[in-house]
Protein backbone atom coordinates (compact mmCIF):
# COMPACT_ATOMS: atom_id res chain seq x y z
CA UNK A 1 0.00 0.00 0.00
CA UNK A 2 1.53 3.65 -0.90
CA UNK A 3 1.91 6.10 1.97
CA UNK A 4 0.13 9.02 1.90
CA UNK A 5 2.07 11.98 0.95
CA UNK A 6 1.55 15.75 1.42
CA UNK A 7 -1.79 16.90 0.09
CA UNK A 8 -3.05 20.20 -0.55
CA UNK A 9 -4.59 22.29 1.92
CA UNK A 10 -8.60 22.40 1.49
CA UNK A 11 -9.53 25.67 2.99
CA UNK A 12 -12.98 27.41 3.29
CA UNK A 13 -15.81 26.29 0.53
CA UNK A 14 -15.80 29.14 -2.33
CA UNK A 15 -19.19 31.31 -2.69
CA UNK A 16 -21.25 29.21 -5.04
CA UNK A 17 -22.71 31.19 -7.29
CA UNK A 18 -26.60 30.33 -8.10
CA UNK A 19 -28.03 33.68 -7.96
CA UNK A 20 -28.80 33.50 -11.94
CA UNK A 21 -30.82 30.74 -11.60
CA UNK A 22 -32.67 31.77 -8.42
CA UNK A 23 -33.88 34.95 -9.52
CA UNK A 24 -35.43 33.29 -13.04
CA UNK A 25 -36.62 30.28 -11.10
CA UNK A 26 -38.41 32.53 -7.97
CA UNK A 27 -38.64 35.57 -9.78
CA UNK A 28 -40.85 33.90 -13.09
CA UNK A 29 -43.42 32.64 -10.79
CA UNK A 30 -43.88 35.67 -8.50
CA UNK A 31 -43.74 38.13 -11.74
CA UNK A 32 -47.17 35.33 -12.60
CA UNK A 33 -48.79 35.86 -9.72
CA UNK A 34 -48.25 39.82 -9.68
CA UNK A 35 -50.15 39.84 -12.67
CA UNK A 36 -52.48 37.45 -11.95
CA UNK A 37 -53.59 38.71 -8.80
CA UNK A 38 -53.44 42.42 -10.18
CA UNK A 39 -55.52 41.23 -12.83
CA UNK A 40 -58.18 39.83 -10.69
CA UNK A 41 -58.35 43.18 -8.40
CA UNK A 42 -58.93 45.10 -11.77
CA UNK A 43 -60.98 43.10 -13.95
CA UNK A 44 -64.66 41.66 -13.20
CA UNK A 45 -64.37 39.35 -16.17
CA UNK A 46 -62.71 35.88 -15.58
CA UNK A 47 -61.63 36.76 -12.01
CA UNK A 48 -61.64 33.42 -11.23
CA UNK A 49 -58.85 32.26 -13.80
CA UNK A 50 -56.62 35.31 -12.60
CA UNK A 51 -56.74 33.96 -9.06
CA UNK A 52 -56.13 30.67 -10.07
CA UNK A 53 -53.39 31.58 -12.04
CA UNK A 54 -52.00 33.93 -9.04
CA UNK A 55 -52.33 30.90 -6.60
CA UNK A 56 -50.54 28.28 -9.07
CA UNK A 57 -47.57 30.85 -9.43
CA UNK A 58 -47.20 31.18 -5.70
CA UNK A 59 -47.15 27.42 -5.74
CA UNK A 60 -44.50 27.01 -8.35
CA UNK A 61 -42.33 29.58 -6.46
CA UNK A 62 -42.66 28.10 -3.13
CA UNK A 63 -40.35 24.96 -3.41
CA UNK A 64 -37.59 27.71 -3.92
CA UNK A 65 -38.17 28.81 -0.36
CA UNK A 66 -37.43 25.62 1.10
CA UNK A 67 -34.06 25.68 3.05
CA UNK A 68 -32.37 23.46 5.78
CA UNK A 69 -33.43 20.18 7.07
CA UNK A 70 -37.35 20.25 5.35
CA UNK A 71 -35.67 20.66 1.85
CA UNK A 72 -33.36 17.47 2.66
CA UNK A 73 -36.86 15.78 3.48
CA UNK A 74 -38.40 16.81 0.00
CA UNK A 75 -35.44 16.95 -2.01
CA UNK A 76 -36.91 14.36 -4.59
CA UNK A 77 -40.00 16.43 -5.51
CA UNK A 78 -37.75 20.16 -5.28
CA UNK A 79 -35.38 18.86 -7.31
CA UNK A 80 -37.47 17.35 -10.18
CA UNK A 81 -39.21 21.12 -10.38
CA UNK A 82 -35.86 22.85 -10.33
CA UNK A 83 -34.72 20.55 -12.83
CA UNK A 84 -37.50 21.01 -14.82
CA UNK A 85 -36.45 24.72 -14.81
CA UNK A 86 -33.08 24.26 -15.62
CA UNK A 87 -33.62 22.03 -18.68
CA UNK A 88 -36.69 23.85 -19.91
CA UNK A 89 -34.86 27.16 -20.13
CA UNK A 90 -31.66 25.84 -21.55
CA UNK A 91 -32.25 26.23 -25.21
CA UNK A 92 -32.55 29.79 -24.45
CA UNK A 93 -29.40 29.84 -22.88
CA UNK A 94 -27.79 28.10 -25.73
CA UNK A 95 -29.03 30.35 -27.96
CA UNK A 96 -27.95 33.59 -25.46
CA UNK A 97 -24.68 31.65 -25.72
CA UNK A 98 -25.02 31.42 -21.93
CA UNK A 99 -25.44 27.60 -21.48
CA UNK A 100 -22.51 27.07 -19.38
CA UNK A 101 -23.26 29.80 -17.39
CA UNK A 102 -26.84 28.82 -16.86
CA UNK A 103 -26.01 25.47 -16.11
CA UNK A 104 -23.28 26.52 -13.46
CA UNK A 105 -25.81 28.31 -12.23
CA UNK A 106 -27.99 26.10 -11.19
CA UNK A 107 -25.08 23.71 -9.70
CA UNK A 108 -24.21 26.69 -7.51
CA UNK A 109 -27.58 26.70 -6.09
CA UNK A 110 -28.15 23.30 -5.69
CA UNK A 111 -24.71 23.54 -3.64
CA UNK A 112 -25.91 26.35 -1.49
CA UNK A 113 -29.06 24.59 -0.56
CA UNK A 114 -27.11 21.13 0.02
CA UNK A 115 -24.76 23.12 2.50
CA UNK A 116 -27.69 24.79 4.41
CA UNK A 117 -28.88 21.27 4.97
CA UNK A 118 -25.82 19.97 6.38
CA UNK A 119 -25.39 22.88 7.95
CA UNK A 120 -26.84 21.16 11.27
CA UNK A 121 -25.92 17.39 10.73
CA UNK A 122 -23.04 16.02 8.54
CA UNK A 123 -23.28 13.25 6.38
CA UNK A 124 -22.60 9.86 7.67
CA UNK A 125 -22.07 7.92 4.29
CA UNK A 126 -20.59 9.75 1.43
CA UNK A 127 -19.68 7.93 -1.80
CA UNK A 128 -17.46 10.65 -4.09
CA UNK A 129 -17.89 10.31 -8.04
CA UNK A 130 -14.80 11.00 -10.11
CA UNK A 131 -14.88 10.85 -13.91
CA UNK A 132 -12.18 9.38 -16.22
CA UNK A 133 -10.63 11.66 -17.54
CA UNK A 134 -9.11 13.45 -14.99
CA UNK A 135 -6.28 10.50 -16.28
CA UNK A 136 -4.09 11.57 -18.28
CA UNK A 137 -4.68 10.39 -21.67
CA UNK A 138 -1.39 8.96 -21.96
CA UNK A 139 -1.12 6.91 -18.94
CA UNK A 140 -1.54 3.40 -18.57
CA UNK A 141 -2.34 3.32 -14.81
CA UNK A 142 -5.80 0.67 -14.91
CA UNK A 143 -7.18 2.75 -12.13
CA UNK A 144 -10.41 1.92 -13.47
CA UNK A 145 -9.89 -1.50 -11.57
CA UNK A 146 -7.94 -0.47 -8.66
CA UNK A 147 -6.93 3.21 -7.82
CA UNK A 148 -3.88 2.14 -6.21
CA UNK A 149 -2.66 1.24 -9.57
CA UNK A 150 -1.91 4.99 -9.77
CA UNK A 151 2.09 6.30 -10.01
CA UNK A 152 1.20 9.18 -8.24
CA UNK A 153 3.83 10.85 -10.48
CA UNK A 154 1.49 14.30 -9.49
CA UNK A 155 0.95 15.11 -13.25
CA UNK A 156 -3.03 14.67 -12.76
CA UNK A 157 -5.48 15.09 -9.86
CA UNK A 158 -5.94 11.35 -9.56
CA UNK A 159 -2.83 11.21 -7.25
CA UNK A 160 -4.38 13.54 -4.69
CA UNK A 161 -7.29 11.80 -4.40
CA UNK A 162 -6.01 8.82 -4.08
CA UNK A 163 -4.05 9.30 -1.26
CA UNK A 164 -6.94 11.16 0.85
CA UNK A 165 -8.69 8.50 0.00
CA UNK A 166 -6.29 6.25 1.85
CA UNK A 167 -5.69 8.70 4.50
CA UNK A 168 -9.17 9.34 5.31
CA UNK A 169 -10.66 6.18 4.25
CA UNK A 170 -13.33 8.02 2.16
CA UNK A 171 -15.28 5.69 -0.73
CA UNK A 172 -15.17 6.84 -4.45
CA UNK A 173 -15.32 5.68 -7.48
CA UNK A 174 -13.67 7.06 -10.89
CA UNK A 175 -15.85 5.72 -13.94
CA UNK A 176 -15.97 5.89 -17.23
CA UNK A 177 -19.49 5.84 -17.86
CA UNK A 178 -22.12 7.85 -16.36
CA UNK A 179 -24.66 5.45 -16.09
CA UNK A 180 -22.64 3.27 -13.93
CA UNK A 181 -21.66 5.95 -12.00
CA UNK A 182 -25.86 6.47 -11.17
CA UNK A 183 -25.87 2.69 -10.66
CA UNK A 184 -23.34 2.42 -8.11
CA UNK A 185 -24.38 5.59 -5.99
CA UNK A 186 -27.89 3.44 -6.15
CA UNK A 187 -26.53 0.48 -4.71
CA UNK A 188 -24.18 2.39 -2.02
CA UNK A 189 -26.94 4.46 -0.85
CA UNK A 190 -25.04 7.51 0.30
CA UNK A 191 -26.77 10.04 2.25
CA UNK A 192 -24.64 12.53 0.38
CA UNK A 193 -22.73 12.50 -3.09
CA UNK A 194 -20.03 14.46 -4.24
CA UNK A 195 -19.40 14.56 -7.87
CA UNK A 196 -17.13 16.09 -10.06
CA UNK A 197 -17.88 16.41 -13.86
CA UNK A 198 -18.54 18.64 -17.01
CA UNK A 199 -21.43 20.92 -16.78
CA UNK A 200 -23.38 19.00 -19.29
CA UNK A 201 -22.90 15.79 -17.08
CA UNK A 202 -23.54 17.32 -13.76
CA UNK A 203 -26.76 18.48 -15.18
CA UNK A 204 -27.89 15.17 -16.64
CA UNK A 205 -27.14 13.79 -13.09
CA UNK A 206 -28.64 16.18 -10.98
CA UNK A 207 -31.61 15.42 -13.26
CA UNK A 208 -31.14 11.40 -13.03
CA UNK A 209 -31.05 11.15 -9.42
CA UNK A 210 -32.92 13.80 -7.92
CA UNK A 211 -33.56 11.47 -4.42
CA UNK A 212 -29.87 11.90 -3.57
CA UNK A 213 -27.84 15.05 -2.13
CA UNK A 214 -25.48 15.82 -4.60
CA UNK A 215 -22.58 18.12 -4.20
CA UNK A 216 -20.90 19.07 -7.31
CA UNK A 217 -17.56 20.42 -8.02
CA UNK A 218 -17.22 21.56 -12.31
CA UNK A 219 -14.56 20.12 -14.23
CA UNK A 220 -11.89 22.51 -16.47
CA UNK A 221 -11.26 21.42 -19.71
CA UNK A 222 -8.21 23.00 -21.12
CA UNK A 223 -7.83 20.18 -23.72
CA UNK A 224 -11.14 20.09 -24.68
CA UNK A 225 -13.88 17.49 -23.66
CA UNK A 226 -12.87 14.17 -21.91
CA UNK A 227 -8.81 14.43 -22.86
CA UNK A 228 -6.84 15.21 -19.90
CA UNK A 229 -9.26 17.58 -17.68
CA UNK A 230 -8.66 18.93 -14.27
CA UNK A 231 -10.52 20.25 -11.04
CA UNK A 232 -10.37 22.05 -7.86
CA UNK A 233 -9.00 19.17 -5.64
CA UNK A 234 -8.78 21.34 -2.66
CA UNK A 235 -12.63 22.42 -3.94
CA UNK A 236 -13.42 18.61 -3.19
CA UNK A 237 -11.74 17.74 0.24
CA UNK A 238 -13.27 21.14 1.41
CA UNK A 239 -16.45 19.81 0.30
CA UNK A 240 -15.76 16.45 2.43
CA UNK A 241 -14.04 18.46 5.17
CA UNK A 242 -17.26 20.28 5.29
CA UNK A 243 -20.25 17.95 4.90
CA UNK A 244 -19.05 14.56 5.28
CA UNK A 245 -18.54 13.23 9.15
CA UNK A 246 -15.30 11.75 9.90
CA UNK A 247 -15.12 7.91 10.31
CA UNK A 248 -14.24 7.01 13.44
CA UNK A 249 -11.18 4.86 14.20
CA UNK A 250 -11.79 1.51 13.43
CA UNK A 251 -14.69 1.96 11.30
CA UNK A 252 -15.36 -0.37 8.30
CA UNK A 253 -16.06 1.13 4.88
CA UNK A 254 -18.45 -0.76 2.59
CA UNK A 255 -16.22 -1.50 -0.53
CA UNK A 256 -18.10 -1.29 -3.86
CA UNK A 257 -18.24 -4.16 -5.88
CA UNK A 258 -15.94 -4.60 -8.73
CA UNK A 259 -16.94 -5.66 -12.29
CA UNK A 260 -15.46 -8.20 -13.79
């Protein structure tokens, strides 16, 4: 087994930035029921269909409200509204050549709001995601199989990780697919994910598993996609540092199982 060597220093979480998203996802909704209830106060004809509409704004905009400990309770039905938002509105984005802002957006809010409710209680089981390519392209280490397998030559973040991984006995995975990714965080059950990605990908899983906590930490691509990208590593062990309880000594992690 390699000894763990000097790792960088994880620091304070940074300011997530989700205002963008917050004000279009409360703001739309409350704009409705402005006018709808306006409408209603000045017009006798089809009162009825202004309130309603007034009423189903305030409803839409009232998941956004939800902080703390209730929105870890409904997180499932927030997040498959907010989602709804965030993919609904992306086209426009695209087209506003804002897409990667929008979507970072909306991964900044989601972050606030999974802080807030761990602001009280840390998480007890945390399973971290870590994508491929955060390899080098040209290395041959089959970390896929076993992240040990890593030279730890310091060229990528993979050497990092591993050894906080070893040092704090934390459970991750680095895949090459995101479906299996979804699968495994299934099976391990976390009460809290932290996943680092693209913004497409962090998107498509904040979408595909709306039931879990997911803290997510953007990928840099200065090669393009998928060929040699990098992250904030001390982003991520500030994120465990932060939300994640320490194991105890002597504690047993629950491996993941292996395919063959």
């Amino acid at each position: 087994m390699k000894e763990p060597r000097a790792l960088p220093i994880p620091g304070p979480l940074p300011v997530e930035r989700g205002a963008l998203f917050l004000w279009v996802r409360r703001g739309l909704p409350l704009a409705a029921a402005a006018l709808g209830f306006a409408s209603a106060a000045l017009h006798d004809a089809g009162r009825g269909w202004w309130m309603l509409l007034g009423v189903g704004a305030l409803a839409a905009a009232w998941p956004s409200f939800i902080r703390g400990e209730a929105y870890g309770r409904n997180r499932a039905a927030i997040m498959r509204q907010d989602t709804l938002w965030a993919n609904a509105l992306r086209p426009l984005a695209r087209w506003l050549r804002l897409e990667d802002t929008w979507i970072l957006s909306f991964c900044g809010y989601n972050n606030q709001r999974v802080r807030e409710a761990f602001s009280s209680r840390q998480a007890k089981r945390a399973l971290i995601l870590l994508p491929h390519c955060i390899q080098m392209a040209r290395c041959k280490a089959g970390i896929l199989d076993d992240l040990q397998a890593c030279y730890d030559c310091g060229l990528c973040p993979v050497g990092d990780y591993m050894n906080a991984a070893l040092l704090n006995r934390w459970e991750g995975r680095i895949t090459n697919r995101s479906h299996k990714a979804y699968r495994e965080a299934r099976e391990y059950r976390p009460d809290l994910v932290v996943a680092v990605s693209c913004t497409d990908r962090l998107l498509k899983g904040l979408t595909k598993m709306p039931e879990i906590p997911c803290y997510v930490v953007p990928l840099a691509l200065p090669h393009g996609m998928c060929v040699d990208t990098d992250f904030s590593v001390p982003h991520l062990f500030a994120a465990m540092e932060s939300l994640v309880q320490p194991l105890p000594a002597g504690a047993k992690v629950q491996p993941l199982v292996r395919e063959a």
